[in-house]
Protein backbone atom coordinates (compact mmCIF):
# COMPACT_ATOMS: atom_id res chain seq x y z
CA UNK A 1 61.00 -0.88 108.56
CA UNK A 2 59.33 1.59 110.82
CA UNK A 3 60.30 -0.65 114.06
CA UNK A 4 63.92 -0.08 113.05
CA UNK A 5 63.89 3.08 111.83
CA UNK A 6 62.41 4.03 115.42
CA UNK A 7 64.94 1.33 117.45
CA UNK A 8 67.36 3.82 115.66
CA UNK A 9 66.20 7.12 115.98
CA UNK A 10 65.36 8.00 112.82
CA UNK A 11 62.56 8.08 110.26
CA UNK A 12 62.05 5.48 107.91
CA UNK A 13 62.82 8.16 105.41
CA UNK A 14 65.64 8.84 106.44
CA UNK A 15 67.31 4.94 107.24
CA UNK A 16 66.40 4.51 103.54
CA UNK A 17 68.37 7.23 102.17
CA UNK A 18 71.59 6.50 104.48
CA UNK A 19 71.44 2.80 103.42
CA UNK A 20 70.55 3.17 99.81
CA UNK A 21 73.86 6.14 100.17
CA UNK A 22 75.78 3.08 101.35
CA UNK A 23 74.45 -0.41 99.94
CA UNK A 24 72.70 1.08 96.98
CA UNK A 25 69.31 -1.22 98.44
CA UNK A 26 67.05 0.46 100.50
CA UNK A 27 65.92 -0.16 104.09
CA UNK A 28 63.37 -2.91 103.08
CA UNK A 29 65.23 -4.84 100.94
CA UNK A 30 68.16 -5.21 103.53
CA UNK A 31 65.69 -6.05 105.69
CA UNK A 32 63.50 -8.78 103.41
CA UNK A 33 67.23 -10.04 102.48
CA UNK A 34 68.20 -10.77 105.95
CA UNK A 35 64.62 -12.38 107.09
CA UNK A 36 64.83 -14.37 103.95
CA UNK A 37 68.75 -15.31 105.06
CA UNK A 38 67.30 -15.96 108.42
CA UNK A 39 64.27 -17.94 107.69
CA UNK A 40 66.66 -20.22 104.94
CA UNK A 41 68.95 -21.18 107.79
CA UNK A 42 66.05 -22.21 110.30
CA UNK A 43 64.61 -24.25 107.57
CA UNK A 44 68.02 -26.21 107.21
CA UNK A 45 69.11 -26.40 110.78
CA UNK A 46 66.29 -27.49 112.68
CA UNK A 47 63.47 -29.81 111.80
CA UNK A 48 61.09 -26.77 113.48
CA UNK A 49 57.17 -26.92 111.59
CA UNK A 50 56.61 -24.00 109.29
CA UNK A 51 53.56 -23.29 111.16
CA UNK A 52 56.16 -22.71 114.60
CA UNK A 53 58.51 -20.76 112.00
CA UNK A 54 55.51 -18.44 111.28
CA UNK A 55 54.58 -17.69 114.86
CA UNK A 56 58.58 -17.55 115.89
CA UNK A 57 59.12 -14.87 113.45
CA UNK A 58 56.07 -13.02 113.98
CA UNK A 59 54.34 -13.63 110.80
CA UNK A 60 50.58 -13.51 110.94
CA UNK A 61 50.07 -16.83 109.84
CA UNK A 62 51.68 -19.48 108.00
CA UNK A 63 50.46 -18.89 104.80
CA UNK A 64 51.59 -15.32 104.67
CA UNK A 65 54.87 -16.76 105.74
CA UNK A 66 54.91 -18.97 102.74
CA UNK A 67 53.93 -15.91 100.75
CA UNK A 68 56.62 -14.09 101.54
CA UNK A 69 59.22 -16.73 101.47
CA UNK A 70 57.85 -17.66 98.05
CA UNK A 71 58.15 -14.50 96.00
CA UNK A 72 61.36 -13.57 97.53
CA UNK A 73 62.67 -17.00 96.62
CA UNK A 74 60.41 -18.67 94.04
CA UNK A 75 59.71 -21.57 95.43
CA UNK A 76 57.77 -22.48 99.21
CA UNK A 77 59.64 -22.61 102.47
CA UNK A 78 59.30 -26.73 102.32
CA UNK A 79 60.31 -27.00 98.85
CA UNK A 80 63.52 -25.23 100.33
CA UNK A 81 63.96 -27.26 103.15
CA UNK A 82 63.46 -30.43 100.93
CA UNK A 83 66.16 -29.17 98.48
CA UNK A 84 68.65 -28.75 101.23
CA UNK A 85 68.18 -31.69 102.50
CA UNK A 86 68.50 -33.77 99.65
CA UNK A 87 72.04 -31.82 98.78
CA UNK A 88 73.14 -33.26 102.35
């Protein structure tokens, strides 16, 4: 949050009381909702390795990558992509 708050000029304060004014979320979980939005269409539109996912979206390894994606989600990034594709 502070890299955005700062691309904007403000503190991270601040960017959390003007979106939680607007969205009622704060800064973080706009933020965590649109890397999780992000990371769910990756998974489904390209056949990229997790491990490339990780190190394209600057997480500091895969397995914090999978952490993330998990608790946001409840279940791994490949158990997502799996999912998907057996919907197709």
């Amino acid at each position: 949050m502070n890299y955005y708050a700062g691309r904007l000029s403000v503190t991270p304060k601040h960017l959390t009381t003007i979106t939680r004014r607007v969205s009622g979320k704060s800064a973080k979980e706009l933020i965590d909702e649109y890397i999780v939005m992000q990371l769910k269409l990756t998974l489904t539109s390209t056949t990229v390795s997790i491990k490339e996912i990780a190190w394209d979206y600057n997480f500091p390894s895969t397995a914090f990558l999978c952490s993330y994606f998990s608790s946001r989600t409840g279940i791994t990034p490949l158990q997502y992509r799996r999912s998907e594709h057996e919907t197709d």
